[in-house]
C-alpha atoms as a PDB file:
ATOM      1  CA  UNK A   1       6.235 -82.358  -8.178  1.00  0.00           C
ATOM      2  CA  UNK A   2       6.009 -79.777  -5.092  1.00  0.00           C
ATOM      3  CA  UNK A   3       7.378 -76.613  -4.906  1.00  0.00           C
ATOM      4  CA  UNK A   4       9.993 -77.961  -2.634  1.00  0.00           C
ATOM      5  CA  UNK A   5      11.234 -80.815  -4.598  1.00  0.00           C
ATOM      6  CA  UNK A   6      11.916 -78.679  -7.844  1.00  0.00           C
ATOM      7  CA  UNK A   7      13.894 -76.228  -5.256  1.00  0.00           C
ATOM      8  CA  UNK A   8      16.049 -79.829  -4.045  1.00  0.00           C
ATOM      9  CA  UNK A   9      16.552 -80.366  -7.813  1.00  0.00           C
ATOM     10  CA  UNK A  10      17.811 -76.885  -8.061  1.00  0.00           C
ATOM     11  CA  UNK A  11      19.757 -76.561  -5.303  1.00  0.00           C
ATOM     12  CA  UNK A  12      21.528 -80.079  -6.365  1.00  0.00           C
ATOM     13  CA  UNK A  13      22.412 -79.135  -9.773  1.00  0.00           C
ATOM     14  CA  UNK A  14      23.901 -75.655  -8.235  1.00  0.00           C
ATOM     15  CA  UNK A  15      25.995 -77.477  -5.731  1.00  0.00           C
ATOM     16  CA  UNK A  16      26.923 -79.941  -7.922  1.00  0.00           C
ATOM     17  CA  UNK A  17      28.562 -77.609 -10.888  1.00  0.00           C
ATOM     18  CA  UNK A  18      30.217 -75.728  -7.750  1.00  0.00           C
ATOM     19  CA  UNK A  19      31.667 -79.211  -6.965  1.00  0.00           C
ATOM     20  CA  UNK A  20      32.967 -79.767 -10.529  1.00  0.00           C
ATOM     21  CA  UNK A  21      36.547 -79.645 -11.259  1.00  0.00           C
ATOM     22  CA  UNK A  22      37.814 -81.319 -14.008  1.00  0.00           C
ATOM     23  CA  UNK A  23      41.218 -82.831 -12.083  1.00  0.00           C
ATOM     24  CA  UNK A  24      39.441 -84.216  -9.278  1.00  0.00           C
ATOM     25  CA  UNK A  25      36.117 -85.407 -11.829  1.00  0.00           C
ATOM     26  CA  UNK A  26      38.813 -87.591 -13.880  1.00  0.00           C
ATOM     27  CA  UNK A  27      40.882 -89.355 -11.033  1.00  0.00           C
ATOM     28  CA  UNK A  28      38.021 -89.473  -8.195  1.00  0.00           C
ATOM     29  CA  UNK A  29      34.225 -90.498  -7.813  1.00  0.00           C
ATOM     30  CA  UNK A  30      32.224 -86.864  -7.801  1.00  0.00           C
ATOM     31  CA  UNK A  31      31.454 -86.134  -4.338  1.00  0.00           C
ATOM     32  CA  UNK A  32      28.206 -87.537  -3.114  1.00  0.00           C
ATOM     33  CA  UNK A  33      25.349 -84.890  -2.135  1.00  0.00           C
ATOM     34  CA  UNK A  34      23.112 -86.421   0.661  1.00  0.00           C
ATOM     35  CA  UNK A  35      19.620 -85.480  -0.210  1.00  0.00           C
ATOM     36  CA  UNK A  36      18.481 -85.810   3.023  1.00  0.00           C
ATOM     37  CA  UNK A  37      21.164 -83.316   4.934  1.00  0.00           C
ATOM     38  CA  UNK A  38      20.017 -80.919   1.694  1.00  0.00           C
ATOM     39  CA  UNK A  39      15.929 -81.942   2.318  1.00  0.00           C
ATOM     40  CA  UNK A  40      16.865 -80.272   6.428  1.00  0.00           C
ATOM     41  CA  UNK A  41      19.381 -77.580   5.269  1.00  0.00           C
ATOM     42  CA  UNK A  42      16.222 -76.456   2.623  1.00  0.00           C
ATOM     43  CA  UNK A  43      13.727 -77.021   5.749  1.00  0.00           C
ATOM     44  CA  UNK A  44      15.442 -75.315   8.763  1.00  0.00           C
ATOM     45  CA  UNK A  45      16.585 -71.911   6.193  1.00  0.00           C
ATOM     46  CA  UNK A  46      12.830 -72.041   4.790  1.00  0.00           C
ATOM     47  CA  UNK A  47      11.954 -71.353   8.342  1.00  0.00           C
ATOM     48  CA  UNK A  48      13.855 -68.303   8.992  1.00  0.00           C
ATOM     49  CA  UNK A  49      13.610 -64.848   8.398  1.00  0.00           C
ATOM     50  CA  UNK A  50      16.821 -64.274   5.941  1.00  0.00           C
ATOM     51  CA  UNK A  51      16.130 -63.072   2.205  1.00  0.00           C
ATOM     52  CA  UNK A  52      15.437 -65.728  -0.239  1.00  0.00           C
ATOM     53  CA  UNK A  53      19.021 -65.366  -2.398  1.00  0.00           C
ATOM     54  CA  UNK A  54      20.263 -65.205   0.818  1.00  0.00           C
ATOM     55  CA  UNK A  55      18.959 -68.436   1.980  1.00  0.00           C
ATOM     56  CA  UNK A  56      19.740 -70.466  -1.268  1.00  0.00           C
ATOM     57  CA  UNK A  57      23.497 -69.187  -1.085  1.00  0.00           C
ATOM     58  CA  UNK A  58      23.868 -70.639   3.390  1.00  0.00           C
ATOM     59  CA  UNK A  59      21.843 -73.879   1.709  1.00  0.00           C
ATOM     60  CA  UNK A  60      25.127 -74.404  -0.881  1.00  0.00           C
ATOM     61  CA  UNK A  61      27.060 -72.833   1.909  1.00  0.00           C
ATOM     62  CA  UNK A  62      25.867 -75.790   4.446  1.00  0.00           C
ATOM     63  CA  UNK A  63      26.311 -78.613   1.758  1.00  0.00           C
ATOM     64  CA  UNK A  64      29.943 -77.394   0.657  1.00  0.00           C
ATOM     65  CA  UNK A  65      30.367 -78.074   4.470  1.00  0.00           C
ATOM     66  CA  UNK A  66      29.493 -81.366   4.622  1.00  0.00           C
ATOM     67  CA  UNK A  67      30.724 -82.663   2.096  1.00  0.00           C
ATOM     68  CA  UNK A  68      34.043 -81.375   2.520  1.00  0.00           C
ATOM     69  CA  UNK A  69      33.400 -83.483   5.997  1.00  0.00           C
ATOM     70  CA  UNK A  70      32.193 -86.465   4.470  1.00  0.00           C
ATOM     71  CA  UNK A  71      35.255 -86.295   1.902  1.00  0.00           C
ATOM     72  CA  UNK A  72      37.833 -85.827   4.622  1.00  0.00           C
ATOM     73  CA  UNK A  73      35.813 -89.040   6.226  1.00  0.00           C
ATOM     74  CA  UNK A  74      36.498 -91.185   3.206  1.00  0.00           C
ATOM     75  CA  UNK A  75      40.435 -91.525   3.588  1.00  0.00           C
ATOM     76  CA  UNK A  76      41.783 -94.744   3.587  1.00  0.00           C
ATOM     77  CA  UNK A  77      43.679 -94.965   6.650  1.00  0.00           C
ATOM     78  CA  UNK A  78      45.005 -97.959   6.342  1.00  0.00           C
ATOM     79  CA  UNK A  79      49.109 -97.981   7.170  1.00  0.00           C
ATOM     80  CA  UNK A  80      49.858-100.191   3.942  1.00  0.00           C
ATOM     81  CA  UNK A  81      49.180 -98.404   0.846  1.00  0.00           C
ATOM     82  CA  UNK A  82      50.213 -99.174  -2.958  1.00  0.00           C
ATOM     83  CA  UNK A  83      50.990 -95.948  -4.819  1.00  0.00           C
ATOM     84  CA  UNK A  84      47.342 -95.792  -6.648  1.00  0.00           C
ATOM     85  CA  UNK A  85      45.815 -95.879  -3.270  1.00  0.00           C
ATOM     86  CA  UNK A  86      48.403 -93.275  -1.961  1.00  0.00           C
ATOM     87  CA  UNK A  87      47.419 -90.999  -4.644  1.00  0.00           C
ATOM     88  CA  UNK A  88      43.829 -91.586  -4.343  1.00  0.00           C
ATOM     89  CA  UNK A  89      43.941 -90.066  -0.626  1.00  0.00           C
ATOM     90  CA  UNK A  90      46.590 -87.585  -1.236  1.00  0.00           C
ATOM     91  CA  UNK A  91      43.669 -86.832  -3.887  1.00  0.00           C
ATOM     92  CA  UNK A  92      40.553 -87.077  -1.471  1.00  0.00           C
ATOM     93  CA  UNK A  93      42.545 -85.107   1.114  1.00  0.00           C
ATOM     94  CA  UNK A  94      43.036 -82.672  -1.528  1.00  0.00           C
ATOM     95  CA  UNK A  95      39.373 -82.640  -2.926  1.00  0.00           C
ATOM     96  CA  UNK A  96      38.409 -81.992   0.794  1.00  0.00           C
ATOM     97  CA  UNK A  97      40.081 -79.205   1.284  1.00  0.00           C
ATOM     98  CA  UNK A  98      39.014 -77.958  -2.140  1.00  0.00           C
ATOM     99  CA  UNK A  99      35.353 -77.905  -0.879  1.00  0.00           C
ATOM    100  CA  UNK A 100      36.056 -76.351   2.471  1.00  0.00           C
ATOM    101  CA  UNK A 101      37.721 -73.295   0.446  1.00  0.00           C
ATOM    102  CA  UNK A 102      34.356 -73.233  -1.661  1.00  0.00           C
ATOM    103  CA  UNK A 103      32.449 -72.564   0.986  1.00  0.00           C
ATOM    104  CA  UNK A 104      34.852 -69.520   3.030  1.00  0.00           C
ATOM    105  CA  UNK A 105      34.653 -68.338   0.045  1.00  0.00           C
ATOM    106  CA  UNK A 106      30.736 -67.947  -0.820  1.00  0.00           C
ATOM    107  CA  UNK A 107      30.834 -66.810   3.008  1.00  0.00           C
ATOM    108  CA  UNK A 108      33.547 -64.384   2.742  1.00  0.00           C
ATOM    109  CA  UNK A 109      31.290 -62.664  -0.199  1.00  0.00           C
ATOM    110  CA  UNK A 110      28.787 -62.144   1.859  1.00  0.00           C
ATOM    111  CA  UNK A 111      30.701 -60.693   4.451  1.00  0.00           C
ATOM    112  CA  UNK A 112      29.169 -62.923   6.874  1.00  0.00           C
ATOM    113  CA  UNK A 113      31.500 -63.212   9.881  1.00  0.00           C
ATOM    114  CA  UNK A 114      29.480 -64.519  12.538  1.00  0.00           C
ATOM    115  CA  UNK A 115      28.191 -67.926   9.948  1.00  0.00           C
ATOM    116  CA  UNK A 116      31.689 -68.183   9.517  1.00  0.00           C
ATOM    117  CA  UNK A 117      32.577 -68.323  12.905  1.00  0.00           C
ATOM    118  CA  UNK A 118      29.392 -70.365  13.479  1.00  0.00           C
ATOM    119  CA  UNK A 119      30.509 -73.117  10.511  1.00  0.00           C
ATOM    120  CA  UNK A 120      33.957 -73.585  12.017  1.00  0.00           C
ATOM    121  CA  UNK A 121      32.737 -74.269  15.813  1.00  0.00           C
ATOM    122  CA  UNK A 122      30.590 -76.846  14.324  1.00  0.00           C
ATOM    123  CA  UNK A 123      33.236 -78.473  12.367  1.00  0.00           C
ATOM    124  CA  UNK A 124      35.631 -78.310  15.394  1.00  0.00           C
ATOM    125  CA  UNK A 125      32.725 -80.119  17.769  1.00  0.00           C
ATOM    126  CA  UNK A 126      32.590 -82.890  14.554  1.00  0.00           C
ATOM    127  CA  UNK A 127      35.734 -83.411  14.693  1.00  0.00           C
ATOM    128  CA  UNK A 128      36.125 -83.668  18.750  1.00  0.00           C
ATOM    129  CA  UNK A 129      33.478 -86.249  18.676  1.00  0.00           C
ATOM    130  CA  UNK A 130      34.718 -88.412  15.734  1.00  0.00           C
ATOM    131  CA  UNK A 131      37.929 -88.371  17.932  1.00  0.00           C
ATOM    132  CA  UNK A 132      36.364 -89.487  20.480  1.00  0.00           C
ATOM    133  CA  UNK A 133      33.697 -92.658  18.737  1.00  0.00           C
ATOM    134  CA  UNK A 134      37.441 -93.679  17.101  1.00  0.00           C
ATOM    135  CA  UNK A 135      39.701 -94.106  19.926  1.00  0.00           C
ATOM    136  CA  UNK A 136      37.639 -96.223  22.101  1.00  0.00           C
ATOM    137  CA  UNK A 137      37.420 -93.909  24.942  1.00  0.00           C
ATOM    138  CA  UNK A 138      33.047 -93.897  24.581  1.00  0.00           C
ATOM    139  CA  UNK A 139      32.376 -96.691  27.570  1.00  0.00           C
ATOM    140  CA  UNK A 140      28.065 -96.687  27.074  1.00  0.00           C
ATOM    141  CA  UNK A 141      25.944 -97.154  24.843  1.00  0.00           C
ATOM    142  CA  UNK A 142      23.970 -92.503  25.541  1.00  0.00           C
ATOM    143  CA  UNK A 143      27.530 -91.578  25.180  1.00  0.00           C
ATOM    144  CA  UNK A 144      27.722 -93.355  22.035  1.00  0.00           C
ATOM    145  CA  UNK A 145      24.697 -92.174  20.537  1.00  0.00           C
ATOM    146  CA  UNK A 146      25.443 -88.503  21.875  1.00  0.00           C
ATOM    147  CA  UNK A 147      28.991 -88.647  19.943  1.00  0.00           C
ATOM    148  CA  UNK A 148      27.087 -90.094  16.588  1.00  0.00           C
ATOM    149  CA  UNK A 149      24.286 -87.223  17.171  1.00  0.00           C
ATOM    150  CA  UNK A 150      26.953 -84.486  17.064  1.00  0.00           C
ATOM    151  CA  UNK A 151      29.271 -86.105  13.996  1.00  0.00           C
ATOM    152  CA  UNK A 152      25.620 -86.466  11.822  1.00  0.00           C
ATOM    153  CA  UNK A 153      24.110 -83.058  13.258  1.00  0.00           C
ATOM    154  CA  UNK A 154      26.247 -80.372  14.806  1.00  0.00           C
ATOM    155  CA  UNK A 155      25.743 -78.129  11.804  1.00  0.00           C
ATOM    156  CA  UNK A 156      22.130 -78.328  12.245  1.00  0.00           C
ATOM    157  CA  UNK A 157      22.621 -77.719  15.601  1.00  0.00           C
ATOM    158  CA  UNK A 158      25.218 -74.616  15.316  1.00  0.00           C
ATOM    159  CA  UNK A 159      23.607 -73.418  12.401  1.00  0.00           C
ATOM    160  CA  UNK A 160      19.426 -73.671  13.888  1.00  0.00           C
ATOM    161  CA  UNK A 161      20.938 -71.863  17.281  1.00  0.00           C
ATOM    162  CA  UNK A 162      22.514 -68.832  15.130  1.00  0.00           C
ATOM    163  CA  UNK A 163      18.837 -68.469  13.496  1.00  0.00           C
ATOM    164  CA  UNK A 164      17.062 -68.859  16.601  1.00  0.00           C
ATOM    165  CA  UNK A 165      15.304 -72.222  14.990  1.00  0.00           C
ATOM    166  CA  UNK A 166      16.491 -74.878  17.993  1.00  0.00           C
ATOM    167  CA  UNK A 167      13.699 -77.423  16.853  1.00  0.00           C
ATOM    168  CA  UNK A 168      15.860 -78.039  14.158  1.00  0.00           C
ATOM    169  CA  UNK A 169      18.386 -79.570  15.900  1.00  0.00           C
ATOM    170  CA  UNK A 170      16.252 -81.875  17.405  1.00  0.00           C
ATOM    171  CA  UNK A 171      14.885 -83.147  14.595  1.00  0.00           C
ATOM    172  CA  UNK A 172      18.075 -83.557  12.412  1.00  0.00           C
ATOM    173  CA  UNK A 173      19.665 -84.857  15.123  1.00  0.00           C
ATOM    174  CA  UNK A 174      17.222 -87.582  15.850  1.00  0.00           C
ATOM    175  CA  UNK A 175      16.592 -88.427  12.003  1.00  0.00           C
ATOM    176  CA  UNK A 176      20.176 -88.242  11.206  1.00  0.00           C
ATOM    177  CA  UNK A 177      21.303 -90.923  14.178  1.00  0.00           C
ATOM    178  CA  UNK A 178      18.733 -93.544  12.688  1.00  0.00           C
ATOM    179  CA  UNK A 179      20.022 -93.066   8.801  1.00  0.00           C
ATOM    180  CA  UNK A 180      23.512 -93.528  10.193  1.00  0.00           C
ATOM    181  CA  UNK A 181      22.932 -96.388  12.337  1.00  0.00           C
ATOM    182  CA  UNK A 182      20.341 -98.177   9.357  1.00  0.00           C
ATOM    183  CA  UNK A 183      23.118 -97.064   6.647  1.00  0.00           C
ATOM    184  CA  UNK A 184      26.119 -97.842   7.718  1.00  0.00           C
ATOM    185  CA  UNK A 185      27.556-101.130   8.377  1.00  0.00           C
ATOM    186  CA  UNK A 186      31.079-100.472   9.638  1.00  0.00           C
ATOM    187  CA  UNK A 187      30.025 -98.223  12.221  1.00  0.00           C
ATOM    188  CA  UNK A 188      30.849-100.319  14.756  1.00  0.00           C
ATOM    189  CA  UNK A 189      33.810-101.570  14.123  1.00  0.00           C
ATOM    190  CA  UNK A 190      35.882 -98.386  13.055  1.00  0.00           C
ATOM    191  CA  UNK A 191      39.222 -99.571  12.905  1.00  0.00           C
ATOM    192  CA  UNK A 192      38.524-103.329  11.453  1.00  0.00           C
ATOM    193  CA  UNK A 193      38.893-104.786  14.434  1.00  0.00           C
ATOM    194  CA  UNK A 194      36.690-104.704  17.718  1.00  0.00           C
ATOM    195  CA  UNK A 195      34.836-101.639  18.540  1.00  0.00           C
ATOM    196  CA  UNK A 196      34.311-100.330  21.719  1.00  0.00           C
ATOM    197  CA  UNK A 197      30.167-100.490  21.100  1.00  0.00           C
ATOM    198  CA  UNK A 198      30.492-103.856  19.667  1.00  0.00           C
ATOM    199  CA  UNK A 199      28.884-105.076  23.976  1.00  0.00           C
ATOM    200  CA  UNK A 200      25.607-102.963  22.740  1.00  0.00           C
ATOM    201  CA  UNK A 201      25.313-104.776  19.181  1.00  0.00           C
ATOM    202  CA  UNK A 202      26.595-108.295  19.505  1.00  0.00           C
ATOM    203  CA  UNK A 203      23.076-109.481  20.100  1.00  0.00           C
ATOM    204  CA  UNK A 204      21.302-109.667  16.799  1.00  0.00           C
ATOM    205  CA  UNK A 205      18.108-109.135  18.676  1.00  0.00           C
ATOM    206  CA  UNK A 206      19.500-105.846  20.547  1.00  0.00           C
ATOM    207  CA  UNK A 207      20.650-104.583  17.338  1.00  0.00           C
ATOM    208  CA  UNK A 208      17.069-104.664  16.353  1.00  0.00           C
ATOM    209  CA  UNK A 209      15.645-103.417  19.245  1.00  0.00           C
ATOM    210  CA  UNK A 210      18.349 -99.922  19.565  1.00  0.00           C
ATOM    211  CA  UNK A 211      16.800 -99.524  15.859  1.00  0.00           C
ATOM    212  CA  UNK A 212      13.498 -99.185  16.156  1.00  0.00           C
ATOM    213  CA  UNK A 213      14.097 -97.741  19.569  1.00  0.00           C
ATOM    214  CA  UNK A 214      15.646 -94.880  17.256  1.00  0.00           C
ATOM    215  CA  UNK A 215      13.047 -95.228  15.210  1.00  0.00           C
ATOM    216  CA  UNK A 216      10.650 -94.410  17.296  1.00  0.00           C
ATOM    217  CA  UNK A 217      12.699 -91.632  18.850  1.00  0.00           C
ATOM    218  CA  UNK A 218      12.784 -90.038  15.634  1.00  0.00           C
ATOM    219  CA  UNK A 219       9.268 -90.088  14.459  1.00  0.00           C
ATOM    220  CA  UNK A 220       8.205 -89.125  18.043  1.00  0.00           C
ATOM    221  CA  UNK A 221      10.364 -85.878  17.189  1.00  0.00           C
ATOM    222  CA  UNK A 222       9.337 -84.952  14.050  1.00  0.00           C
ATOM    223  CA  UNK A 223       5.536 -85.238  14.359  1.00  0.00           C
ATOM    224  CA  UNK A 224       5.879 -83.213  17.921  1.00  0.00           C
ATOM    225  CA  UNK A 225       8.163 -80.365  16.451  1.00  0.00           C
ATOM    226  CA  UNK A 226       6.828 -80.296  12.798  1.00  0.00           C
ATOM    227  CA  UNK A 227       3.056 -80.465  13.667  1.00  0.00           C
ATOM    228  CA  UNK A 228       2.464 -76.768  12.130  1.00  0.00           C
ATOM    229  CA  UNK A 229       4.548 -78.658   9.016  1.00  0.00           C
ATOM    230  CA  UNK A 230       2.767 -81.176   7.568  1.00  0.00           C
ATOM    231  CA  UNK A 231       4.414 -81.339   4.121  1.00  0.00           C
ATOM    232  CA  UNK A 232       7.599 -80.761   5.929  1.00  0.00           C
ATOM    233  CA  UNK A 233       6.721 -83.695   8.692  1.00  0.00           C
ATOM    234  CA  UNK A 234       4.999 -86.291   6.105  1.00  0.00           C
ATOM    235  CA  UNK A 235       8.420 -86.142   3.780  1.00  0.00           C
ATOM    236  CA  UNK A 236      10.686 -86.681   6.812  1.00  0.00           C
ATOM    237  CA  UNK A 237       8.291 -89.409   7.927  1.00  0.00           C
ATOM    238  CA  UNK A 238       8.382 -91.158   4.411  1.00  0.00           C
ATOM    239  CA  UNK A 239      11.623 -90.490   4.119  1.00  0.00           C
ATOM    240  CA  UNK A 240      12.240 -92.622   7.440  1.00  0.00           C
ATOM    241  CA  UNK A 241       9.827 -95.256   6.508  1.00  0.00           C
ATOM    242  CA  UNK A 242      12.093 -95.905   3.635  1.00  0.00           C
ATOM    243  CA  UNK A 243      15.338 -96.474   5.125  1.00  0.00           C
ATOM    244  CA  UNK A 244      13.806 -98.721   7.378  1.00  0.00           C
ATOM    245  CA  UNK A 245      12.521-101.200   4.412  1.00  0.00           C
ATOM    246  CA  UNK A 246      15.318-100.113   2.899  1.00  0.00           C
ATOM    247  CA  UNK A 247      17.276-102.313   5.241  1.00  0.00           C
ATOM    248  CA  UNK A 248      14.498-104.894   5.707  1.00  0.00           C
ATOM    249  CA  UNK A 249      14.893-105.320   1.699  1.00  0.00           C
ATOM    250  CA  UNK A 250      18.887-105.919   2.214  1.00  0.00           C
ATOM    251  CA  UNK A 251      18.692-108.452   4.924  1.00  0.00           C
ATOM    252  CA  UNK A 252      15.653-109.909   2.903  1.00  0.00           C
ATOM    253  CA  UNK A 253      17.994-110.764  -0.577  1.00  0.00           C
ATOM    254  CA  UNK A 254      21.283-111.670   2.278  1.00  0.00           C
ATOM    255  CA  UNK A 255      18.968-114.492   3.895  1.00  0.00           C
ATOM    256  CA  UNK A 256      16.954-115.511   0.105  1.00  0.00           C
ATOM    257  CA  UNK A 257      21.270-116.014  -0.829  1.00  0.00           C
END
């Protein structure tokens, strides 16, 4: 195992006992940690110039982030609820805001105004742009990607800018957009009923070609801005190469029935 994965296995288990609480553990799933976002968050802090315990504590500090996000993201919106289900996102609500105060709080210890200041732009921009890929106002198919790119990667972008990294956002951006779009199903059709992309992705064969347009886009960024990487750049690449079959492998067993 490389140094780097044993520091990912490290880094999960930390985040993952700051995530514990034993109300939320017995009424709701334990928050998911994307090992990808924590793969980048370890990359683009390995790259700058802070102090290692300083670095491992912005890593958690990232991660509480997003998955405070990602919580907030899994609300059930519908307007028809039965009482479990109101429970279980008065709950996720609850959990969400539980992880946000996690992380002003590790910030707040280290006296780290500016990080703070830096987190909460990002979130606001997030938020603005989930707004906007929601209420149908996005009317082509750059806009769309350029809304998904800041929803997936804003923190890397907010975050590489305050350490003077910018490659970083580049190549989160890029890698995040084709996970989402390869991951998630129900992207395009947000509200259960027609989505304002669904003109871009009713083909079947334009569906394929946008993904492996991305794709491409994606690889094309990392080898470029990773080339002095090549542990770094050969992960990411694998890591791409797997969500792709990943898919293939689904579609594969839908067709086989």
């Amino acid at each position: 195992m490389h140094d780097i994965d044993k520091n990912i296995f490290e880094l999960e288990k930390k985040l993952n006992k700051k995530l514990s609480h034993p109300y939320l553990a017995k009424n709701l799933p334990a928050p998911k940690v994307d090992r990808d976002k924590l793969f980048l968050f370890h990359a683009l802090f390995e790259e700058s110039v802070l102090a290692e315990a300083d670095k491992e504590n912005y890593i958690i500090t990232a991660m509480l982030v997003q998955i405070a996000l990602d919580t907030h993201e899994d609300v059930n919106t519908e307007t028809a609820l039965a009482l479990d289900d109101q429970k279980n996102r008065q709950l996720t609500v609850l959990a969400g805001d539980y992880f946000s105060g996690l992380y002003y709080s590790l910030l707040s210890d280290m006296k780290d105004i500016f990080m703070i200041r830096t987190l909460a732009t990002a979130i606001k921009e997030i938020n603005e742009h989930k707004v906007r890929l929601y209420d149908r106002s996005i009317n082509d198919l750059n806009a769309f990607f350029s809304s998904l790119g800041n929803i997936e990667s804003a923190l890397f972008k907010y975050i590489a800018e305050h350490l003077k990294i910018p490659s970083w956002n580049v190549i989160a951006n890029d890698f995040l957009v084709y996970k989402r779009i390869m991951s998630d199903p129900k992207l395009f059709k947000p509200l259960g009923g027609e989505s304002p992309n669904s003109s871009y992705f009713s083909d079947h064969e334009n569906q394929h070609e946008i993904k492996d347009s991305r794709y491409n886009i994606a690889v094309a960024s990392i080898k470029e801005l990773l080339s002095n990487k090549p542990l770094i750049q050969t992960s990411l690449i694998d890591r791409l190469n797997a969500i792709k079959q990943e898919l293939w492998t689904y579609h594969q067993k839908v067709e086989e029935g």
